[in-house]
PDB file of N, CA and C in Angstrom:
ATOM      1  N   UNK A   1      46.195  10.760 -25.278  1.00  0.00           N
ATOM      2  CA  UNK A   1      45.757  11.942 -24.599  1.00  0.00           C
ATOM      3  C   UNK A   1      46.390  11.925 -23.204  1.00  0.00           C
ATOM      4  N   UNK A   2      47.073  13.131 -22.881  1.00  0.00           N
ATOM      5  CA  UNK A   2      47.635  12.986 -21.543  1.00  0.00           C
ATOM      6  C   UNK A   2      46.942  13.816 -20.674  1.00  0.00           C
ATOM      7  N   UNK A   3      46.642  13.290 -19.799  1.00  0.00           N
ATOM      8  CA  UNK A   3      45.747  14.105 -18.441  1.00  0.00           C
ATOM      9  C   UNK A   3      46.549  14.334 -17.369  1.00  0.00           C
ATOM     10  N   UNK A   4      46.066  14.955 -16.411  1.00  0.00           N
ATOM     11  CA  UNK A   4      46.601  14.986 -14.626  1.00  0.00           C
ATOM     12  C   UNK A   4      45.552  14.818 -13.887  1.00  0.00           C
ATOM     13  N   UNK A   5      46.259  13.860 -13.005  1.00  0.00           N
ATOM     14  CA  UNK A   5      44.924  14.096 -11.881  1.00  0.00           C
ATOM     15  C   UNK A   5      45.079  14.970 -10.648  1.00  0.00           C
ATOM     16  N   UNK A   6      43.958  15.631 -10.858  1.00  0.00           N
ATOM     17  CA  UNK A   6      44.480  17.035  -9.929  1.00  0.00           C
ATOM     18  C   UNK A   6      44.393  16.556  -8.202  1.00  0.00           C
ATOM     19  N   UNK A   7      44.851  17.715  -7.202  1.00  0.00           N
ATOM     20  CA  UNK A   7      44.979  17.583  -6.346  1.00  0.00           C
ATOM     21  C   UNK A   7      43.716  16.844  -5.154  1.00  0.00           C
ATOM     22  N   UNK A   8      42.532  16.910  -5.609  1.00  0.00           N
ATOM     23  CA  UNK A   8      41.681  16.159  -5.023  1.00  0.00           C
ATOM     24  C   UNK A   8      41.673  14.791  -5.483  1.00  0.00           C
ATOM     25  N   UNK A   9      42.636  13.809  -6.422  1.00  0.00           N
ATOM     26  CA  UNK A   9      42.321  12.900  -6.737  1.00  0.00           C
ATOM     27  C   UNK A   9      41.433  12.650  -8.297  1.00  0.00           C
ATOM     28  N   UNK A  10      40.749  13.593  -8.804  1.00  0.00           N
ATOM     29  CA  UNK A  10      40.236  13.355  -9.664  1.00  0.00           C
ATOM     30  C   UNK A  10      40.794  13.910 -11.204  1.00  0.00           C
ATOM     31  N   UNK A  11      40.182  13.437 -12.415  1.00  0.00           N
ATOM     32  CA  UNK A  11      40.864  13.445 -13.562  1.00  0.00           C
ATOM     33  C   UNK A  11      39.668  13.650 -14.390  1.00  0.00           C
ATOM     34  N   UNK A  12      39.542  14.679 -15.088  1.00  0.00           N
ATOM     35  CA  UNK A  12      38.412  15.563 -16.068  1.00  0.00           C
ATOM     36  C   UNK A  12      38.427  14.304 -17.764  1.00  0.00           C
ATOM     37  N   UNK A  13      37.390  14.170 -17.900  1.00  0.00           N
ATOM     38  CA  UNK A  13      38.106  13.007 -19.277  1.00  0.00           C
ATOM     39  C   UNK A  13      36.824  14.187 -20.387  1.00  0.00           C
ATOM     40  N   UNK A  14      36.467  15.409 -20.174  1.00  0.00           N
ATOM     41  CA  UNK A  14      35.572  16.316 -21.172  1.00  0.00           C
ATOM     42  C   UNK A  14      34.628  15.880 -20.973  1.00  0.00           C
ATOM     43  N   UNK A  15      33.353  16.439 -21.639  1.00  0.00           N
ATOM     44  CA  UNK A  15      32.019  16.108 -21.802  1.00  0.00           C
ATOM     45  C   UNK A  15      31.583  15.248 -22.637  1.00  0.00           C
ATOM     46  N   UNK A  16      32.177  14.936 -23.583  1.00  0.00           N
ATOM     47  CA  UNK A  16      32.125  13.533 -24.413  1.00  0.00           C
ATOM     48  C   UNK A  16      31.770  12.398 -23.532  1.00  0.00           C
ATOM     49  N   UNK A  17      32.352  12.431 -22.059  1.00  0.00           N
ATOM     50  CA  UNK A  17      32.255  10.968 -21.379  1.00  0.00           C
ATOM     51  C   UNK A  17      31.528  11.378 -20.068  1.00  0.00           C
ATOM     52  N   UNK A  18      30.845  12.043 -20.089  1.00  0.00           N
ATOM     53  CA  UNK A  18      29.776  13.001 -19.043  1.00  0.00           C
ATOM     54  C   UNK A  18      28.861  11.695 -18.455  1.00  0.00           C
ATOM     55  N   UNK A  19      28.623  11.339 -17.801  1.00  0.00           N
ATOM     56  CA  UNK A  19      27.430  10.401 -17.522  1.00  0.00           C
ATOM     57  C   UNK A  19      27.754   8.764 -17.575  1.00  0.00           C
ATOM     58  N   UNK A  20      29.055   8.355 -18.304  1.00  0.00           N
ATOM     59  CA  UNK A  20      29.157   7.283 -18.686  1.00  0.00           C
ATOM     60  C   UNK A  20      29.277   6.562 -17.555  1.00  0.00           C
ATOM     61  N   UNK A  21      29.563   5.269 -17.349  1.00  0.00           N
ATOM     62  CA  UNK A  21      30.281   4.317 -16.279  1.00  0.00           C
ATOM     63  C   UNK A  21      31.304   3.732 -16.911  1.00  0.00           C
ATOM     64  N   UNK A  22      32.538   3.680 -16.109  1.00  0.00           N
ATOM     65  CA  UNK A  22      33.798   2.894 -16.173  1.00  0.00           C
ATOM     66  C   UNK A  22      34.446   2.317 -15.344  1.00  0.00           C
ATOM     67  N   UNK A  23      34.710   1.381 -15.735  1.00  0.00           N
ATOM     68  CA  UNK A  23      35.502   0.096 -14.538  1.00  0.00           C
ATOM     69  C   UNK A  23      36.996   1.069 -14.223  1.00  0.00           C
ATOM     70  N   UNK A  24      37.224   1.202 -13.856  1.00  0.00           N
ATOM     71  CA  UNK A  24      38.947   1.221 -13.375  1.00  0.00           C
ATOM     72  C   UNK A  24      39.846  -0.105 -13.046  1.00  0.00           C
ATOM     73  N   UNK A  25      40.633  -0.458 -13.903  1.00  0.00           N
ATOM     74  CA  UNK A  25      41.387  -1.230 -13.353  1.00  0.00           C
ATOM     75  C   UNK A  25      42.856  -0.888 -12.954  1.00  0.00           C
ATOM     76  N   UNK A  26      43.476  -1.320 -11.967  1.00  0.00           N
ATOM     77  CA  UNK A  26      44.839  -0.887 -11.672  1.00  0.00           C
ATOM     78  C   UNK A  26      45.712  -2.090 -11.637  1.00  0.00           C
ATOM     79  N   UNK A  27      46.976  -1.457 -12.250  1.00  0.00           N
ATOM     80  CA  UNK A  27      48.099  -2.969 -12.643  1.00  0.00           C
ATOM     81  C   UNK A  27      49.061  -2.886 -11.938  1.00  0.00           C
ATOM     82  N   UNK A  28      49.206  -3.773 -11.800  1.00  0.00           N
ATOM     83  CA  UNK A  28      51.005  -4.233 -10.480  1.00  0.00           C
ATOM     84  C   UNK A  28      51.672  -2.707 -10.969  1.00  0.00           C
ATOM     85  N   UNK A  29      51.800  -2.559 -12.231  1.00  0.00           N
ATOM     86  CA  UNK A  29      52.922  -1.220 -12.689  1.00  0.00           C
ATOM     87  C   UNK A  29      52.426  -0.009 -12.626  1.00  0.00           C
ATOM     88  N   UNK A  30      51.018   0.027 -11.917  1.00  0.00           N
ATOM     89  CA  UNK A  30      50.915   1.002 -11.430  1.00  0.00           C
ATOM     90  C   UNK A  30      50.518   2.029 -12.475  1.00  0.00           C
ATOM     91  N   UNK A  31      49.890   1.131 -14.031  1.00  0.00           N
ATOM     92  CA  UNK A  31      48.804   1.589 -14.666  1.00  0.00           C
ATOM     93  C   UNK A  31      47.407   1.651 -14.704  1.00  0.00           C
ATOM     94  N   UNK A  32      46.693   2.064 -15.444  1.00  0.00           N
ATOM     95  CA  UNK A  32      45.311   2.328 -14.606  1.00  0.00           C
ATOM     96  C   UNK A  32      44.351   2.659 -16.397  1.00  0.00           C
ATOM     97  N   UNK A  33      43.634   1.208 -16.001  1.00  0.00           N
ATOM     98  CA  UNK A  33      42.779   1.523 -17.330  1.00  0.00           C
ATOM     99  C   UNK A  33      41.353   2.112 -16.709  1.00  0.00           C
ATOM    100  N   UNK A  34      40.761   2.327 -17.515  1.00  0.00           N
ATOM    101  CA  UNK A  34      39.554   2.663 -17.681  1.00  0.00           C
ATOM    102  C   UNK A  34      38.472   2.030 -18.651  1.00  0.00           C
ATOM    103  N   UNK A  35      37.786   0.874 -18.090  1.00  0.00           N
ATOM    104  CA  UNK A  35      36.908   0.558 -19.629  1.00  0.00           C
ATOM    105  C   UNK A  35      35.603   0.755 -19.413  1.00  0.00           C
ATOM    106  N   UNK A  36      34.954   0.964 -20.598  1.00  0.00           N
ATOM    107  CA  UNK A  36      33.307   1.587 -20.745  1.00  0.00           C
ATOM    108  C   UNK A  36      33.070   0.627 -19.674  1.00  0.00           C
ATOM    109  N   UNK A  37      31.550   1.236 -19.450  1.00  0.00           N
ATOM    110  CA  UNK A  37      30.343  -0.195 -19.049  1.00  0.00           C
ATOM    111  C   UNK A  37      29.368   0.082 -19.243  1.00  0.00           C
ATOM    112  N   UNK A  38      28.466  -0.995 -19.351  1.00  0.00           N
ATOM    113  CA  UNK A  38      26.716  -0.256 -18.953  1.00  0.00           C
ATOM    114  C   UNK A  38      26.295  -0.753 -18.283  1.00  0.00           C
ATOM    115  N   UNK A  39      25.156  -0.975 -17.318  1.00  0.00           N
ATOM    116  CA  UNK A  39      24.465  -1.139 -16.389  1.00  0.00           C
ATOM    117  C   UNK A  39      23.436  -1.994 -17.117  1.00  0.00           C
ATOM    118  N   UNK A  40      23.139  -3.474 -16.650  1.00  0.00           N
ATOM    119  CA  UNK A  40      22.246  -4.201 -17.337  1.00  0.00           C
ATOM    120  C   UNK A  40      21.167  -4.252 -16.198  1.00  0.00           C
ATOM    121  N   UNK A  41      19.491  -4.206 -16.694  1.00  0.00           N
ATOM    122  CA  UNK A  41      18.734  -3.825 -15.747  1.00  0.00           C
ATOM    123  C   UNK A  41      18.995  -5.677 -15.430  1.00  0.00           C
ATOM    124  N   UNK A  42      18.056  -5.491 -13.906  1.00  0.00           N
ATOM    125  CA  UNK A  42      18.548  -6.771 -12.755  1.00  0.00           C
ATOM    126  C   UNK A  42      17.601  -7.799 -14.102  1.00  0.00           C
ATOM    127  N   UNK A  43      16.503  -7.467 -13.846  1.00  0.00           N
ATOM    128  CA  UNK A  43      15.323  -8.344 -14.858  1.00  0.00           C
ATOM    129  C   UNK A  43      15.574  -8.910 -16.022  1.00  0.00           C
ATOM    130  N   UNK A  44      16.529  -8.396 -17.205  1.00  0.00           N
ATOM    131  CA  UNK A  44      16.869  -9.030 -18.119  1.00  0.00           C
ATOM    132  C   UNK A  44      18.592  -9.483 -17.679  1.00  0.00           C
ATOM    133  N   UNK A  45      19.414  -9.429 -16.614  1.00  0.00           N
ATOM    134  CA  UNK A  45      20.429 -10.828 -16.215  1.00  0.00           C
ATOM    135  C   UNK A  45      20.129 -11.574 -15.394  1.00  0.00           C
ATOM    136  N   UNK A  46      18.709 -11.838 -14.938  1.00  0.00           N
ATOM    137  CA  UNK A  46      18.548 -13.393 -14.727  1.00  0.00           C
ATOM    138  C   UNK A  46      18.368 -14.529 -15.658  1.00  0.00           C
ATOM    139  N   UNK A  47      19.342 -15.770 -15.300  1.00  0.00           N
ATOM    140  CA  UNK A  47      18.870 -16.844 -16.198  1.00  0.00           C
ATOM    141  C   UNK A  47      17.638 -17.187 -15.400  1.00  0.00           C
ATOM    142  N   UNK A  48      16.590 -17.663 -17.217  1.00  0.00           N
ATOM    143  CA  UNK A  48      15.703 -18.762 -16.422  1.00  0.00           C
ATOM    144  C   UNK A  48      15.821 -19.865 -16.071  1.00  0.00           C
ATOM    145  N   UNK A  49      16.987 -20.478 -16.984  1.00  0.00           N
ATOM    146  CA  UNK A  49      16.914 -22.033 -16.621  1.00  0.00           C
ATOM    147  C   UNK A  49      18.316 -22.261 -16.606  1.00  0.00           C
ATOM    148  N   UNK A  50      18.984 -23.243 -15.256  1.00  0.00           N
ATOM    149  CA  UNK A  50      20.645 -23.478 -15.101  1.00  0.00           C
ATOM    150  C   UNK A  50      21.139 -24.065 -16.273  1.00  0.00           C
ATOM    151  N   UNK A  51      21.290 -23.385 -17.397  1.00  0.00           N
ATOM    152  CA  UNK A  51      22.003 -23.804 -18.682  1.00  0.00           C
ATOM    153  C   UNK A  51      23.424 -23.896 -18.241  1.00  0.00           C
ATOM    154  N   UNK A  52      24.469 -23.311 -17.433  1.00  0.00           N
ATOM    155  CA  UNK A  52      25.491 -23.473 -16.796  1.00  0.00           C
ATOM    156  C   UNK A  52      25.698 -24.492 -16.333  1.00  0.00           C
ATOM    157  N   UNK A  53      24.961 -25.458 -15.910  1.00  0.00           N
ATOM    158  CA  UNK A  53      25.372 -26.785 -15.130  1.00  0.00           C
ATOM    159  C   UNK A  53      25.654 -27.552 -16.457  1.00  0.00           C
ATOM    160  N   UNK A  54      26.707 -28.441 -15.622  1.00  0.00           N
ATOM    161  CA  UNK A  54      27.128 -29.639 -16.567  1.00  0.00           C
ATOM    162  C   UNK A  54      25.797 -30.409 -17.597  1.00  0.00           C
ATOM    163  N   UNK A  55      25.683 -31.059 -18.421  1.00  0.00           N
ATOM    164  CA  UNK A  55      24.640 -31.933 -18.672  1.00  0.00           C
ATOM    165  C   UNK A  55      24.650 -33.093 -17.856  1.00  0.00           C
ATOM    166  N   UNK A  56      23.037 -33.511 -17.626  1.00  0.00           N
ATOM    167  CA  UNK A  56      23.302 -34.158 -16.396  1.00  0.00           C
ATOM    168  C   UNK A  56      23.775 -33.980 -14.540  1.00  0.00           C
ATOM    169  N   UNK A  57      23.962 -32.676 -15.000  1.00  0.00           N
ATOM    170  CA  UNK A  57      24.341 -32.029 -13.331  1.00  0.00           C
ATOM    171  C   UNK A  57      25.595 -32.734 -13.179  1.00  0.00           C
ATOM    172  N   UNK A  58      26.218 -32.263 -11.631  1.00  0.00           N
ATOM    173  CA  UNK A  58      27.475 -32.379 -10.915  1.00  0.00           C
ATOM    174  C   UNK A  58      27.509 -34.139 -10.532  1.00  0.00           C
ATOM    175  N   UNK A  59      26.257 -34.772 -10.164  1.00  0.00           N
ATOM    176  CA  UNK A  59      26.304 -36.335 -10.497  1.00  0.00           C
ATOM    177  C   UNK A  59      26.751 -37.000 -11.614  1.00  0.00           C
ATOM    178  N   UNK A  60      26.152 -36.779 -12.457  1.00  0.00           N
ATOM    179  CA  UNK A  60      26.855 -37.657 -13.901  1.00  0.00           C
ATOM    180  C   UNK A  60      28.020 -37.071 -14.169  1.00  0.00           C
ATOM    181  N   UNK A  61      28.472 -35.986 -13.816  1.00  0.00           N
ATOM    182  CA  UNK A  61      30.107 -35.325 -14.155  1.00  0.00           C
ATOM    183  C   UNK A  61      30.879 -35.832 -13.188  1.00  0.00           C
ATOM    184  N   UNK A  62      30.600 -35.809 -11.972  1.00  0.00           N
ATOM    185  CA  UNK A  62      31.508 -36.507 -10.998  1.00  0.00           C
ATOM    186  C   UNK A  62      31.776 -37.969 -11.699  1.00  0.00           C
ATOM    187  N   UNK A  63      30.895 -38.324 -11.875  1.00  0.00           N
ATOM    188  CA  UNK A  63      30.875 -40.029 -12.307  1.00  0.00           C
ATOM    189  C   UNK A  63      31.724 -40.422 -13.271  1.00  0.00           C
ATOM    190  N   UNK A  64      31.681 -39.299 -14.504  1.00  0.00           N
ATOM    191  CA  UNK A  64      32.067 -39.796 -15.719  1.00  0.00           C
ATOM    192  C   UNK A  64      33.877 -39.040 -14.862  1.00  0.00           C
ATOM    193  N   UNK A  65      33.833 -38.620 -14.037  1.00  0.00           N
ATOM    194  CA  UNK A  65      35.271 -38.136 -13.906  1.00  0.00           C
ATOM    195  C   UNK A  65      36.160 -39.118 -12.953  1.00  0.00           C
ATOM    196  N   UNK A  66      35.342 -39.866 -12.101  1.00  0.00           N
ATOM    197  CA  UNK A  66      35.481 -41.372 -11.345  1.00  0.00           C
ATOM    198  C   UNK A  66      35.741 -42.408 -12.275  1.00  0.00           C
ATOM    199  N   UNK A  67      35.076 -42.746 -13.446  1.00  0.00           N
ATOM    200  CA  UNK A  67      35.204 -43.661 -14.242  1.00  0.00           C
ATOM    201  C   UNK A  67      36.512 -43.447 -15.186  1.00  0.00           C
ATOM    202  N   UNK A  68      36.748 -41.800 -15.287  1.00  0.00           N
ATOM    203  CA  UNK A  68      38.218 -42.122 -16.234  1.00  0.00           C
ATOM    204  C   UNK A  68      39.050 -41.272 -15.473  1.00  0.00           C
ATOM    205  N   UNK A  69      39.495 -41.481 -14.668  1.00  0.00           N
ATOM    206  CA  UNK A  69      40.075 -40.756 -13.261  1.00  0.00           C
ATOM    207  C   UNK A  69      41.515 -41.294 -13.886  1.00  0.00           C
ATOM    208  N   UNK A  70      42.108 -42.539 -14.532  1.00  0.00           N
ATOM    209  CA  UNK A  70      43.397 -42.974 -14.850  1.00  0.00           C
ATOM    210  C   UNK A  70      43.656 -42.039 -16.191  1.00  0.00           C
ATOM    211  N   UNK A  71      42.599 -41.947 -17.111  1.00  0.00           N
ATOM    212  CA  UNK A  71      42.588 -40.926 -18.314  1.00  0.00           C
ATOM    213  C   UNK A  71      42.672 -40.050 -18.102  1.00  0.00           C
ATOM    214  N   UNK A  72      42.373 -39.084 -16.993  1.00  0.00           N
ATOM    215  CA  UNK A  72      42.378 -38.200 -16.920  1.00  0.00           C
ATOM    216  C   UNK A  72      44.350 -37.536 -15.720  1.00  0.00           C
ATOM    217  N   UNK A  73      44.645 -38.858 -15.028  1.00  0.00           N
ATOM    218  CA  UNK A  73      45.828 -38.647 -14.717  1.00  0.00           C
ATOM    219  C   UNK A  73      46.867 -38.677 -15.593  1.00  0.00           C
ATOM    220  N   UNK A  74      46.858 -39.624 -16.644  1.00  0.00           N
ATOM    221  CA  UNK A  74      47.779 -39.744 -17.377  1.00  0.00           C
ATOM    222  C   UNK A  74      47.837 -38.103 -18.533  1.00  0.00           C
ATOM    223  N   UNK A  75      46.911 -37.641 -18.861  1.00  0.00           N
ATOM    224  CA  UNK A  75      46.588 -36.516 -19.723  1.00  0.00           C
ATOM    225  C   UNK A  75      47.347 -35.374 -18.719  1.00  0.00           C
ATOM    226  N   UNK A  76      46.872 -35.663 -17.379  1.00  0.00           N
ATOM    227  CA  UNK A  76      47.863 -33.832 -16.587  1.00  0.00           C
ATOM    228  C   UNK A  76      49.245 -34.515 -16.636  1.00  0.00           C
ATOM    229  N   UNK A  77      49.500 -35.820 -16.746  1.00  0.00           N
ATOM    230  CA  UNK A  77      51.293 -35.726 -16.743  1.00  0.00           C
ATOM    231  C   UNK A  77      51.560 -35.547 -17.256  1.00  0.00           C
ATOM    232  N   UNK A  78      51.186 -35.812 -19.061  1.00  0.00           N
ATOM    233  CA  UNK A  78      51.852 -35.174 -20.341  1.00  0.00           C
ATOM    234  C   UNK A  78      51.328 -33.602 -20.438  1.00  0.00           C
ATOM    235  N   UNK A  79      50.856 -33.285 -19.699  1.00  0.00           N
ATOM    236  CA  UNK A  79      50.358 -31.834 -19.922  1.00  0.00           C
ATOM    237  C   UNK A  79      51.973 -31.269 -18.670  1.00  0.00           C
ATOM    238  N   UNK A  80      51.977 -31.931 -18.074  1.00  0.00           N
ATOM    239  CA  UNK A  80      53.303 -31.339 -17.345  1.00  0.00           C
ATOM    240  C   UNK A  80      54.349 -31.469 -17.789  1.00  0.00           C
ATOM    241  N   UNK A  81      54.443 -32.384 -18.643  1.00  0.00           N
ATOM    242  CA  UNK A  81      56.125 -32.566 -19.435  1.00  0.00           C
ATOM    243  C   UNK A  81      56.247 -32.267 -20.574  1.00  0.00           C
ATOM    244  N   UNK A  82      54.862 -32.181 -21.495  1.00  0.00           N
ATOM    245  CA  UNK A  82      55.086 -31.215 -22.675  1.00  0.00           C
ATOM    246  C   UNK A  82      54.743 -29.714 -22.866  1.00  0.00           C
ATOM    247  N   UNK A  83      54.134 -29.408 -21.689  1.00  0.00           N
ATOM    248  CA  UNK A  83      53.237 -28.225 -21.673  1.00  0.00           C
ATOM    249  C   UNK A  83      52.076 -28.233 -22.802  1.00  0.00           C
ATOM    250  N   UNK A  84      51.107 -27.280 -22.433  1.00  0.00           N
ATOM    251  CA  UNK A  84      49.821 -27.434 -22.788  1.00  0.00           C
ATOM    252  C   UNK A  84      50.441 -27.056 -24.377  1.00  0.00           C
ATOM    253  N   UNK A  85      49.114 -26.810 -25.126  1.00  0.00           N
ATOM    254  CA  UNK A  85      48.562 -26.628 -26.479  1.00  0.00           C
ATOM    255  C   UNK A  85      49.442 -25.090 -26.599  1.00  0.00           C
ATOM    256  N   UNK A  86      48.781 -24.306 -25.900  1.00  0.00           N
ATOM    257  CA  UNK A  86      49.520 -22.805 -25.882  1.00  0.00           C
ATOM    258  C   UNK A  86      51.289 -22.303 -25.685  1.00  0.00           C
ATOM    259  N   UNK A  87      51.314 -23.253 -24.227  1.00  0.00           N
ATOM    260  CA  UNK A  87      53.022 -23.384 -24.201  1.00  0.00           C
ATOM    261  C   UNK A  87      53.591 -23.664 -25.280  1.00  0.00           C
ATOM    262  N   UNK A  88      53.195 -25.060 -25.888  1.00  0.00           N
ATOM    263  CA  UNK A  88      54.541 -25.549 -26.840  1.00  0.00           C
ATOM    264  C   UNK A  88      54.292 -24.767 -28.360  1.00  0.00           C
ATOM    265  N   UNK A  89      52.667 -24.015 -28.705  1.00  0.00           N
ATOM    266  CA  UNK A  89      52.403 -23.033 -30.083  1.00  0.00           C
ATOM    267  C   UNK A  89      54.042 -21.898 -29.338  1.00  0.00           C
ATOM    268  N   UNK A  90      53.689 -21.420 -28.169  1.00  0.00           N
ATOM    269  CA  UNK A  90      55.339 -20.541 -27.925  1.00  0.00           C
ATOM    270  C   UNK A  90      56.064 -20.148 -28.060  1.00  0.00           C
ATOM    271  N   UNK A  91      56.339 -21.684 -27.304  1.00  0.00           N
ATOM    272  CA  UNK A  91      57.969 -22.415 -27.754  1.00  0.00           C
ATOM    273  C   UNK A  91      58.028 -22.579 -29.415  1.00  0.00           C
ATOM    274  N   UNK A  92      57.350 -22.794 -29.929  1.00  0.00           N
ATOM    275  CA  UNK A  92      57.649 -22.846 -31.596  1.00  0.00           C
ATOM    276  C   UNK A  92      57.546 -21.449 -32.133  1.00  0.00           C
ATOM    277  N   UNK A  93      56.704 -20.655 -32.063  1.00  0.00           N
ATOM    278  CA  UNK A  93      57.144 -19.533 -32.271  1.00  0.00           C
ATOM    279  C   UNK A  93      58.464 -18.304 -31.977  1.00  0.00           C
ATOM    280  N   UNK A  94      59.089 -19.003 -30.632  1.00  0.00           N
ATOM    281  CA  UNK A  94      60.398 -18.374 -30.224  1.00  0.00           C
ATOM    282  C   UNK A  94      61.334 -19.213 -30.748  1.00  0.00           C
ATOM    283  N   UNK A  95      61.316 -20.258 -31.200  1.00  0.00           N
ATOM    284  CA  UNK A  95      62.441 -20.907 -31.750  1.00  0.00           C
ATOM    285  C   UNK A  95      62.901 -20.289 -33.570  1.00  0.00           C
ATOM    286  N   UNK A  96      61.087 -20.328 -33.403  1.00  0.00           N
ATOM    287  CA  UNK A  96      61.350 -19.788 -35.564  1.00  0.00           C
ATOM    288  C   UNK A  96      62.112 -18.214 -35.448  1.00  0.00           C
ATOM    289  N   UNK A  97      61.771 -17.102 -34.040  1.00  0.00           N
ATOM    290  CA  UNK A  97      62.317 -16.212 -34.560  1.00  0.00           C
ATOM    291  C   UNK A  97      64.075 -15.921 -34.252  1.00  0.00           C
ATOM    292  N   UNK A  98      64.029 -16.883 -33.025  1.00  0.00           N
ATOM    293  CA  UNK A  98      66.144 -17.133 -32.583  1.00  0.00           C
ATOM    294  C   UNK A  98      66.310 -17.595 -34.275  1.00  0.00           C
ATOM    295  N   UNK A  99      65.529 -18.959 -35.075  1.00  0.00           N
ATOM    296  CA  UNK A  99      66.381 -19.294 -35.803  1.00  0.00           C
ATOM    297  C   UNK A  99      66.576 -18.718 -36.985  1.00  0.00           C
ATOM    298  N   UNK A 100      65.095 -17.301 -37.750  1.00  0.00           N
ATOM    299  CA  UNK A 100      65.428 -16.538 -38.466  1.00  0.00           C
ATOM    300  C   UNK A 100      66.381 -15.959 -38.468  1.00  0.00           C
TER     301      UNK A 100
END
């Protein structure tokens, strides 16, 4: 569907979308989405209980990250020289279609 946005800035999308809410997002290229939303009342998005925290909280995670601090260096160097899980799926996928 192609629209204009008229001279005040604004853009008519019909009565179908009368009332709705939409995010606008705008892209480096200078596209411009629009996605639904709804409005969640405040009362049902509070958590009751910090299910978000680590188990054990930021103490036992620090700890267990102190204790394998060499495991965990050696894992980002091969993550730098082979690239991650996603990089090298990629790279195998651009190789199968150069070599089709």
């Amino acid at each position: 569907m192609l629209k204009e946005v008229g001279a005040s800035g604004q853009i008519s999308l019909g009565k179908r979308f009368a009332g709705q809410l939409f995010e606008m997002v705008g892209h480096a290229d200078e596209r411009v989405e629009l996605i639904p939303m709804k409005l969640v009342a405040s009362g049902r998005a509070k958590v009751s209980e910090p299910a978000w925290l680590p188990p054990g909280g930021y103490t036992v995670a620090n700890a267990w990250a102190m204790e394998n601090h060499q495991a965990l260096e050696d894992y980002a160097a091969h993550i730098a020289q082979q690239g991650t899980a996603a990089e090298q799926m990629q790279q195998y996928l651009e190789e199968g279609e150069s070599g089709a």
